[in-house]
N, C-alpha and C. Protein backbone atom coordinates (compact mmCIF):
# COMPACT_ATOMS: atom_id res chain seq x y z
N UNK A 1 -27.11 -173.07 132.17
CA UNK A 1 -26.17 -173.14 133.24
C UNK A 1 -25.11 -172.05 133.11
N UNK A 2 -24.50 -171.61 132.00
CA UNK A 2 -24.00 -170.50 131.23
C UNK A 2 -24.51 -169.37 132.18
N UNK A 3 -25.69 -169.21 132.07
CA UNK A 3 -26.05 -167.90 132.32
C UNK A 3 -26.21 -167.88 134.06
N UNK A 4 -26.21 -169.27 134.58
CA UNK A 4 -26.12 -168.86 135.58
C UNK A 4 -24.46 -168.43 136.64
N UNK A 5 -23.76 -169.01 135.97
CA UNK A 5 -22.12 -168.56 135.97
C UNK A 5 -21.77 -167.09 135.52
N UNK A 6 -22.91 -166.27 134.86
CA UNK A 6 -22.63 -165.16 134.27
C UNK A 6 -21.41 -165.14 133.00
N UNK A 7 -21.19 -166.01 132.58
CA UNK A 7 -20.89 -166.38 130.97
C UNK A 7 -21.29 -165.76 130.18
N UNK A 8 -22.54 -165.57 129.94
CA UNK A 8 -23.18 -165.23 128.68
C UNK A 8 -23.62 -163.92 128.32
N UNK A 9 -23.53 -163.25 130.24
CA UNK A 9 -23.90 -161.78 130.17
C UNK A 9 -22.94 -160.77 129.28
N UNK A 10 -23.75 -159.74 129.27
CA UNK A 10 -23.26 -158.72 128.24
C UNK A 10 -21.97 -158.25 128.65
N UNK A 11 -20.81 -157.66 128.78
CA UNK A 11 -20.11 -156.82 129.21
C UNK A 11 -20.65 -155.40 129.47
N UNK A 12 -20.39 -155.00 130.58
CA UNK A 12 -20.75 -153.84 131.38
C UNK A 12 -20.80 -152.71 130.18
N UNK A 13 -21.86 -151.82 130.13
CA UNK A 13 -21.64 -150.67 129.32
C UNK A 13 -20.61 -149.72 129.86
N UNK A 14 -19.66 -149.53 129.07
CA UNK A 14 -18.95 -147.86 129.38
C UNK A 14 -19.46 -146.86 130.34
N UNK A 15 -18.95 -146.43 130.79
CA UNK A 15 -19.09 -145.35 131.99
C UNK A 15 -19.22 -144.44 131.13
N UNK A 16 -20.42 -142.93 131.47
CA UNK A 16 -20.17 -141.84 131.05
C UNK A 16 -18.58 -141.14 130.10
N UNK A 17 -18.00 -141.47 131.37
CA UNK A 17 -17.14 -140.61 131.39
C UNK A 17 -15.82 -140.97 130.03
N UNK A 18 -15.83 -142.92 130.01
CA UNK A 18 -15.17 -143.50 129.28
C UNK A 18 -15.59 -143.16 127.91
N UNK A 19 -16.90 -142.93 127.52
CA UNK A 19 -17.00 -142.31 126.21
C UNK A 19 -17.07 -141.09 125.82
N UNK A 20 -17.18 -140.03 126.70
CA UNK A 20 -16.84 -138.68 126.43
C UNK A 20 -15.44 -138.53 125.89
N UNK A 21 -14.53 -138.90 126.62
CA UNK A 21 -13.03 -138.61 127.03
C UNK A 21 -12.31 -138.58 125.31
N UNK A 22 -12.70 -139.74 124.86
CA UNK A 22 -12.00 -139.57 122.80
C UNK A 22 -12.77 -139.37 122.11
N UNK A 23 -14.32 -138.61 123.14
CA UNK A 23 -14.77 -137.99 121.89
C UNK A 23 -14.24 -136.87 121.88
N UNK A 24 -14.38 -136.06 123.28
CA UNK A 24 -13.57 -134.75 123.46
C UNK A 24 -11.99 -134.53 123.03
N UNK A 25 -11.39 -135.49 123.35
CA UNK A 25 -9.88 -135.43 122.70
C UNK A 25 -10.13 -135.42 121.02
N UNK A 26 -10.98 -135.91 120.25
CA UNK A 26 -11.21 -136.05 119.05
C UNK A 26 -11.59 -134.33 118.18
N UNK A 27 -12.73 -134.39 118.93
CA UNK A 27 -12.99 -133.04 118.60
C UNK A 27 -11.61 -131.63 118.61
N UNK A 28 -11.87 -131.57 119.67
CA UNK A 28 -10.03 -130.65 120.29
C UNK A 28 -9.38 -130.53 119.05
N UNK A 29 -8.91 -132.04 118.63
CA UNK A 29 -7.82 -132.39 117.50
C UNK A 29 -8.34 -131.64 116.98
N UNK A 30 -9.36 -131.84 116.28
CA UNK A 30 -9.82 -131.75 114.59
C UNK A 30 -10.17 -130.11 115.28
N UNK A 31 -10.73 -129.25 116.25
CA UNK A 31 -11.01 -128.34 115.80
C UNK A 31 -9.35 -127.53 115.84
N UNK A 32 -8.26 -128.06 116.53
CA UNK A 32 -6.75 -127.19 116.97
C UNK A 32 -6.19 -127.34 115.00
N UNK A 33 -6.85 -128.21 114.68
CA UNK A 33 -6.02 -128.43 113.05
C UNK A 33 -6.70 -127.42 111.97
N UNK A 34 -7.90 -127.46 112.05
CA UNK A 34 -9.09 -126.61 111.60
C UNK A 34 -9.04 -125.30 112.01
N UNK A 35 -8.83 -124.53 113.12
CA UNK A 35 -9.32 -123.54 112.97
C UNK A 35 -8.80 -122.84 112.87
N UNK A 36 -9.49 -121.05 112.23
CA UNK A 36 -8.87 -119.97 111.83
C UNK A 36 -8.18 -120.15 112.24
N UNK A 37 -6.84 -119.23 111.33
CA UNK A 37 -5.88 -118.71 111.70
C UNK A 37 -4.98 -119.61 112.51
N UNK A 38 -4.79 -121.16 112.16
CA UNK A 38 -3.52 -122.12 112.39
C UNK A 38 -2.86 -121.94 111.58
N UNK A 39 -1.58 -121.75 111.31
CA UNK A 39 -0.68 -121.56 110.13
C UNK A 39 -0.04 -123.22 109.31
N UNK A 40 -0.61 -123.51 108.15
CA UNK A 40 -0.11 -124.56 107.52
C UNK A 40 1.23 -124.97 107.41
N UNK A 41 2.00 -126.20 107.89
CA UNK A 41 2.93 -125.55 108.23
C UNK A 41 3.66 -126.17 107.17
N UNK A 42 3.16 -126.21 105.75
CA UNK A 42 3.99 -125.41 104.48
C UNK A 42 4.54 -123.89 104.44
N UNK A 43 3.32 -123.02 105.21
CA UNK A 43 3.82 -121.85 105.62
C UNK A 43 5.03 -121.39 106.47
N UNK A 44 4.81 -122.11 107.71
CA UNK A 44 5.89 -122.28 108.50
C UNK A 44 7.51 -122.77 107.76
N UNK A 45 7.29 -123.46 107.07
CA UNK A 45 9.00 -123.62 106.84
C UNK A 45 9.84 -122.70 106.45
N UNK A 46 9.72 -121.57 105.85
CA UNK A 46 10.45 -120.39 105.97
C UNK A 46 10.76 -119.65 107.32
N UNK A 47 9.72 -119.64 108.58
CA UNK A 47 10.13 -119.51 109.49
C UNK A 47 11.03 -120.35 110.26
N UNK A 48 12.22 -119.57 111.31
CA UNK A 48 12.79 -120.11 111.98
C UNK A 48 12.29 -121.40 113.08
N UNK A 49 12.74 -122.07 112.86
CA UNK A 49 12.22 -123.72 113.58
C UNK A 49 11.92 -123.52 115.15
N UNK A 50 12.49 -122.54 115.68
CA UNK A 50 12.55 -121.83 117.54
C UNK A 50 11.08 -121.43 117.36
N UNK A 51 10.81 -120.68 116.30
CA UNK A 51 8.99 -119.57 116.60
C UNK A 51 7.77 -120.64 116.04
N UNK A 52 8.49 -122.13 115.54
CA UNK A 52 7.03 -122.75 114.75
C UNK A 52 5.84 -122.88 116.45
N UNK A 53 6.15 -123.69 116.97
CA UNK A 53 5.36 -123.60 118.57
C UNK A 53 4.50 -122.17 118.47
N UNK A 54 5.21 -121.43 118.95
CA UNK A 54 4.75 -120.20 119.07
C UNK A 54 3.67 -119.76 118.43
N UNK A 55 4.16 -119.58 117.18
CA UNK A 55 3.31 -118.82 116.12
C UNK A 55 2.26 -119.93 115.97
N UNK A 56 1.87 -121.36 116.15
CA UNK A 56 0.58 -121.54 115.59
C UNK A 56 0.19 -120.86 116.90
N UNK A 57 0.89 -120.79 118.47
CA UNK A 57 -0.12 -120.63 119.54
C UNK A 57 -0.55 -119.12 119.16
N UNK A 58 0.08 -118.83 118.80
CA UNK A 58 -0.57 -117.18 119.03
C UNK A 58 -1.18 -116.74 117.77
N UNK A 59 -1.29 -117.62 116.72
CA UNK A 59 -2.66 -117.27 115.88
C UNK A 59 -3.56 -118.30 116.52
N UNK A 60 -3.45 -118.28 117.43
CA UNK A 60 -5.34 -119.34 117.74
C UNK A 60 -6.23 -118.34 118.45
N UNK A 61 -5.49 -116.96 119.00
CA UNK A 61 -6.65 -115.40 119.25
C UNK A 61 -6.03 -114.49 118.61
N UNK A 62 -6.96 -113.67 118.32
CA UNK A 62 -6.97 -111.95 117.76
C UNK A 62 -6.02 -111.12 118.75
N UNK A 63 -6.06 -111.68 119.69
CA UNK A 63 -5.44 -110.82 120.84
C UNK A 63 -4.64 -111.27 122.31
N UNK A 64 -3.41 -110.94 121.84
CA UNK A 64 -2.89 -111.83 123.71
C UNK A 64 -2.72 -110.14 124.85
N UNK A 65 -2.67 -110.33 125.57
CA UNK A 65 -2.54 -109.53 127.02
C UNK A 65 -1.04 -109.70 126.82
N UNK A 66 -0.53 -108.27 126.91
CA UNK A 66 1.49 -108.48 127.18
C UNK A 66 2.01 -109.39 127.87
N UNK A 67 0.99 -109.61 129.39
CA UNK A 67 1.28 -110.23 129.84
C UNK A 67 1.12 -112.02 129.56
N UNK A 68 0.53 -112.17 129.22
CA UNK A 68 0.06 -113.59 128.39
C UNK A 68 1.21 -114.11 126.82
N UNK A 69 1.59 -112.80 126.14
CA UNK A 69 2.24 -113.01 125.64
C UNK A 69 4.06 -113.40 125.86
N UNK A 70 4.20 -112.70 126.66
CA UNK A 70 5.51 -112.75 127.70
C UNK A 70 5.74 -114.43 128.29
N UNK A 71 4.89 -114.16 129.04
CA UNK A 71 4.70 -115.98 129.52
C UNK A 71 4.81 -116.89 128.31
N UNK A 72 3.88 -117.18 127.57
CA UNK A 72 4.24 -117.70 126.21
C UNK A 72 5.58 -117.73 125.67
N UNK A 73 6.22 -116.62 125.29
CA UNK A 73 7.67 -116.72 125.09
C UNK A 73 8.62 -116.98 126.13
N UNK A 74 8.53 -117.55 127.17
CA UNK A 74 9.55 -117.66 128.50
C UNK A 74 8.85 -119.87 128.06
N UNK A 75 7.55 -119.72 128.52
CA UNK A 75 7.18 -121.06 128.20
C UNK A 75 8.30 -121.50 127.08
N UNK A 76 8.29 -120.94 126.46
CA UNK A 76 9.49 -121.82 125.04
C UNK A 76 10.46 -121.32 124.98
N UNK A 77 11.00 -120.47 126.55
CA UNK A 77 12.50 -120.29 126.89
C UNK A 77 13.15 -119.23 125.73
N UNK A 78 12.09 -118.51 125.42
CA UNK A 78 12.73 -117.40 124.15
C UNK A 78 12.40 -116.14 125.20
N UNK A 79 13.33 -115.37 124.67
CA UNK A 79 12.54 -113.88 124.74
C UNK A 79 11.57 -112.90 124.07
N UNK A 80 10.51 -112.31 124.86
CA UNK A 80 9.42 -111.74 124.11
C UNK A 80 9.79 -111.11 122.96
N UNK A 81 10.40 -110.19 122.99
CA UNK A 81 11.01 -108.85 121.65
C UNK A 81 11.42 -109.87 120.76
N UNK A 82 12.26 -111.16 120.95
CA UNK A 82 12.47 -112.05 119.99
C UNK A 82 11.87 -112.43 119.28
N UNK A 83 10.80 -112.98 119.84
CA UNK A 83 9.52 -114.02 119.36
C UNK A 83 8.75 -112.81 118.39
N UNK A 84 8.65 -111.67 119.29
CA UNK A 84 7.85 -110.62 118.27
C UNK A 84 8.80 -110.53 117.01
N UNK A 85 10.32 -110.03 116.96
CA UNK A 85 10.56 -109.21 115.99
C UNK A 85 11.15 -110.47 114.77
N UNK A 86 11.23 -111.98 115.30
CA UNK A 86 11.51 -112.87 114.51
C UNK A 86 10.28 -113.30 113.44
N UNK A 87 9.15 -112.87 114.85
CA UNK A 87 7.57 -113.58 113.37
C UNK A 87 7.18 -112.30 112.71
N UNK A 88 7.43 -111.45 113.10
CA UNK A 88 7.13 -110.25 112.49
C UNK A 88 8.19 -109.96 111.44
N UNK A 89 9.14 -110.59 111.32
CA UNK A 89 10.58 -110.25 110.23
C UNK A 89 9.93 -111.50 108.91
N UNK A 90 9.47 -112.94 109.77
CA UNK A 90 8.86 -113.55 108.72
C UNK A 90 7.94 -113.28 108.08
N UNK A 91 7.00 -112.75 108.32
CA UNK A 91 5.20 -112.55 108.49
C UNK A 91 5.59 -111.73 107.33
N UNK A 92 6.27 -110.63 107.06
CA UNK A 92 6.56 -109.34 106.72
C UNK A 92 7.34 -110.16 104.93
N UNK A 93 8.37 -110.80 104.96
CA UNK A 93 9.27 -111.30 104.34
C UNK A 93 7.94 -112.15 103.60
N UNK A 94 7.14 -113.44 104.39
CA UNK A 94 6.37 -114.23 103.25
C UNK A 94 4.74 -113.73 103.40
N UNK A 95 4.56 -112.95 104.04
CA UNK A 95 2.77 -112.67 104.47
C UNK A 95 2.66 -111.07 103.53
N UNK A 96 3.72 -110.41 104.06
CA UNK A 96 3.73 -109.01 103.10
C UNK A 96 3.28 -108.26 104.04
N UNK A 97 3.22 -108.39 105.27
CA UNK A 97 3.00 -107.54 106.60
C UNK A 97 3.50 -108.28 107.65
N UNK A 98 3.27 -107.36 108.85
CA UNK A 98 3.57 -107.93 110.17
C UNK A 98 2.44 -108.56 110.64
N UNK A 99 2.54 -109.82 111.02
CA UNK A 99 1.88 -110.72 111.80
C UNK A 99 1.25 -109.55 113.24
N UNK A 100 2.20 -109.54 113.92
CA UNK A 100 2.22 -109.02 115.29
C UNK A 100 2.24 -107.73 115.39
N UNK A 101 1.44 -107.04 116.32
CA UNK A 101 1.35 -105.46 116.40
C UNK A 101 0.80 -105.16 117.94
N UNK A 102 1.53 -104.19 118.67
CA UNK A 102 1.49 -103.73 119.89
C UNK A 102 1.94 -103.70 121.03
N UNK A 103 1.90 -103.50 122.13
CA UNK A 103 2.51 -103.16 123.18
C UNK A 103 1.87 -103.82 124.13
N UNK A 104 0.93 -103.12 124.98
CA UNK A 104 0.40 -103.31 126.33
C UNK A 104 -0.27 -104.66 125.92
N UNK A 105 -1.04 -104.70 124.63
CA UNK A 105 -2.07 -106.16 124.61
C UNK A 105 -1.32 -106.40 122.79
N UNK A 106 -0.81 -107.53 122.68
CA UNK A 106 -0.73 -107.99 120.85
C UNK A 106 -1.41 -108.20 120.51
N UNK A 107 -1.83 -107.66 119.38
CA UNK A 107 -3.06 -108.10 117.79
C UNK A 107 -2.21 -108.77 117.27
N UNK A 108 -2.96 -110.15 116.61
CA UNK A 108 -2.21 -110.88 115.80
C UNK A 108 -2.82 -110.61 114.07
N UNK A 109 -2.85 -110.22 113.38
CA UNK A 109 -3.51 -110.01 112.22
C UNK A 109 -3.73 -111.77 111.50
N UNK A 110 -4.51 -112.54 111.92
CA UNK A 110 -4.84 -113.65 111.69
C UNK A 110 -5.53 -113.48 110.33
N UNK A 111 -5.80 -112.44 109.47
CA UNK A 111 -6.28 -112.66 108.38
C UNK A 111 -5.18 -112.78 107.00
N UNK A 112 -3.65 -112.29 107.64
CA UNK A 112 -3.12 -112.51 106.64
C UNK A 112 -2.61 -114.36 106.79
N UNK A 113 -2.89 -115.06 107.55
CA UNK A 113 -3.17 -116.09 107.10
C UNK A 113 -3.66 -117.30 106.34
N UNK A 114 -5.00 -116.35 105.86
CA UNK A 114 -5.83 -116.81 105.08
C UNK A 114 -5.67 -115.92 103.61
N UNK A 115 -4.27 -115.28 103.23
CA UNK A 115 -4.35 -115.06 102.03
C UNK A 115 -3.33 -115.29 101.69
């Protein structure tokens, strides 16, 4: 009689979409914590607390567009030359080089991260 009240039935399987969603948020995490060139941010505490944001974003590519980089520093309400000559004053001070290099497009030297 149970089963004819629908009592006993299963609960509906998950939708596609309901089990993608924390797997994809899961992954994301673990690969934004993981990959090259995120700065540990034991590293970070010598830098100024204004560029921590920043600097993991802009070691996550080899390369930003001026223009991409600009935006980025307005996004966190700094100015570009700032953001450059503050991680580049750190980078230099605990990395033993400049992080940041260029003009029209920035290289980020993401390998002195890994030493």
């Amino acid at each position: 009689m149970a089963e004819e009240n629908g009592d006993d039935e299963p609960p509906a399987p998950p939708r596609g979409e309901e089990l993608v969603k924390p797997v994809v948020a899961e992954i994301a995490t673990t690969a934004a914590s993981t990959a090259d060139g995120v700065i540990p941010a034991a590293t970070l505490q010598s830098l100024d607390a204004q560029f921590h944001a920043i600097a993991q974003r802009l070691a996550s590519r080899d390369r930003w567009p001026r223009n991409e980089f600009d935006a980025l520093a307005r996004e966190h309400q700094l100015m570009p030359l700032s953001v450059f000559d503050g991680i580049n004053e750190w980078s230099d001070q605990q990395l033993g080089d400049f992080l940041l290099e260029g003009e029209d497009s920035i290289t980020v030297h993401r390998a002195l991260l890994n030493s």
